[in-house]
Protein backbone atom coordinates (compact mmCIF):
# COMPACT_ATOMS: atom_id res chain seq x y z
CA UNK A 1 78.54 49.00 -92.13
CA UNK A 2 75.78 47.47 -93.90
CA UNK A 3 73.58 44.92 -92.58
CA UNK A 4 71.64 42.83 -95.10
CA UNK A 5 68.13 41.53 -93.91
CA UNK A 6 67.46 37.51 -94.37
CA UNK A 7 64.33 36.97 -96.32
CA UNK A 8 64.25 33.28 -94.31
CA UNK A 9 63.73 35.07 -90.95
CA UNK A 10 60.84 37.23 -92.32
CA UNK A 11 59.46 34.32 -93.48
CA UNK A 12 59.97 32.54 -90.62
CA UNK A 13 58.12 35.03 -88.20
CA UNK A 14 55.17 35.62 -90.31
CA UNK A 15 54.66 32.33 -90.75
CA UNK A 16 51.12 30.79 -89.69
CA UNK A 17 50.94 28.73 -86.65
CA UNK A 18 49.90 25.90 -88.96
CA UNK A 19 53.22 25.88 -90.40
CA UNK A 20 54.69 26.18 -86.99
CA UNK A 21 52.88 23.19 -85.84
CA UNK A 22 54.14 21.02 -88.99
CA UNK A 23 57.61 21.71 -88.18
CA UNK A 24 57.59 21.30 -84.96
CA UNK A 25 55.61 17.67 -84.89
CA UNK A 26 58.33 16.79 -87.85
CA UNK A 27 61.11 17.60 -85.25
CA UNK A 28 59.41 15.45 -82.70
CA UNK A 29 59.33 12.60 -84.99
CA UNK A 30 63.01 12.89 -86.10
CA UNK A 31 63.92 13.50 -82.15
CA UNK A 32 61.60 10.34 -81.00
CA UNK A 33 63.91 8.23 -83.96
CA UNK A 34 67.03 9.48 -82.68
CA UNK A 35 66.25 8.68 -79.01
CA UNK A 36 64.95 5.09 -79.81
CA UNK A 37 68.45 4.79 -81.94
CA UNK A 38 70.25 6.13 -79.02
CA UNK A 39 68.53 3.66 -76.35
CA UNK A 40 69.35 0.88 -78.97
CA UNK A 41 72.94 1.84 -78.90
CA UNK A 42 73.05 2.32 -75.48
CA UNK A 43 71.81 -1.41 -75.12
CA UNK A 44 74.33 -2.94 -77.95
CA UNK A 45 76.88 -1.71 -75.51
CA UNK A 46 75.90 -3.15 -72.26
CA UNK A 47 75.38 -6.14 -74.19
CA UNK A 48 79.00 -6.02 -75.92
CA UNK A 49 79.88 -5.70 -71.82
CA UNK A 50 78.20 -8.54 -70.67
CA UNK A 51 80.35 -10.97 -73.37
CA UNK A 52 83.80 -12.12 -72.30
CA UNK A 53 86.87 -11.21 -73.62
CA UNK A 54 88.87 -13.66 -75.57
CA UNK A 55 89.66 -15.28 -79.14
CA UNK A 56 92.34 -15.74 -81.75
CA UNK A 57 93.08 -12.08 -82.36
CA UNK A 58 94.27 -9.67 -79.33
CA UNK A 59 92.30 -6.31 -79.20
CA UNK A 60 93.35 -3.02 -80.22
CA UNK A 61 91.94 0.64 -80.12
CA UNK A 62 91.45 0.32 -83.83
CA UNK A 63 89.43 -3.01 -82.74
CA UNK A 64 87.07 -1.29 -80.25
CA UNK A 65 86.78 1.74 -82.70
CA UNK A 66 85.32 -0.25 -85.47
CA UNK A 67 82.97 -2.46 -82.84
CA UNK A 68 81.99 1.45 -81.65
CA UNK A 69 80.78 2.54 -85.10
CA UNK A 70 79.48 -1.11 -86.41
CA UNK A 71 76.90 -0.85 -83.35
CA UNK A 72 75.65 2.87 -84.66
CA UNK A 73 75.01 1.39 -87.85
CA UNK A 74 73.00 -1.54 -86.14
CA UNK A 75 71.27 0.61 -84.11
CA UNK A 76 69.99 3.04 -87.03
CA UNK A 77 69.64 0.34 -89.24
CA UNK A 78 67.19 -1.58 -86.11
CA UNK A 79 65.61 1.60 -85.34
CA UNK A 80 64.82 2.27 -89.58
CA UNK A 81 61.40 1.88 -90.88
CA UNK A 82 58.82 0.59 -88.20
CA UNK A 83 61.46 -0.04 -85.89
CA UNK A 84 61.20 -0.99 -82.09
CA UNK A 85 58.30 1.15 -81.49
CA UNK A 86 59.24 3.16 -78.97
CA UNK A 87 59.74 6.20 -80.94
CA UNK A 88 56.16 5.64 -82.24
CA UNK A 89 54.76 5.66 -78.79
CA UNK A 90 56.47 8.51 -77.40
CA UNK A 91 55.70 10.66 -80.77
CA UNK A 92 51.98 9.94 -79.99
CA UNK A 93 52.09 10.86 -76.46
CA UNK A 94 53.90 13.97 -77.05
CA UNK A 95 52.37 15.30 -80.56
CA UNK A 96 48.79 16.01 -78.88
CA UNK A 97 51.09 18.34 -76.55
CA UNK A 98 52.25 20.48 -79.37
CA UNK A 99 48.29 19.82 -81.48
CA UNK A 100 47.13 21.25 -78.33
CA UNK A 101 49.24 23.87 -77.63
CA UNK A 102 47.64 27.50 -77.80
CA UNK A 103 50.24 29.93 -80.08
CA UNK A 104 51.84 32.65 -77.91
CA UNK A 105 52.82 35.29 -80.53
């Protein structure tokens, strides 16, 4: 049995908290997009809900399928650049937490 040793993790622990910081405030940032994304989703839907049913064509799964994935694309595509905001504010409330934050090694 031979175990090889990943150069990525020793870089990874001897890292400097700098680096640690960067990564971390980058993984806010992508998490505070995906939530705003998600909450725009999440409000396509119960607006999708609150139309009536009806027209020319009758529904299928196939229908509600593409509807499903048209509204992701709306709601990344809403949520792109400057966006609603909302991931903005909660990456500024958040990112002094982690500026702040002593490093426990």
């Amino acid at each position: 049995m031979f175990n090889q040793i990943d150069p990525r993790m020793l870089l990874s622990q001897a890292a400097p908290a700098g680096d640690r910081k960067t990564r971390d405030l980058a993984s806010l940032q992508e998490s505070s997009r995906e939530f705003e994304s998600l909450l725009v989703l999440e409000m396509l839907k119960a607006m999708r809900k609150a139309v009536p049913d009806g027209g020319l064509f009758p529904k299928g799964g196939a229908d509600e399928m593409f509807r499903d994935l048209l509204d992701m694309e709306t709601a990344r595509a809403t949520t792109r650049g400057q966006g609603l905001g909302i991931a903005d504010a909660m990456y500024r409330q958040m990112a002094s937490l982690i500026e702040n934050r002593r490093d426990e090694e």
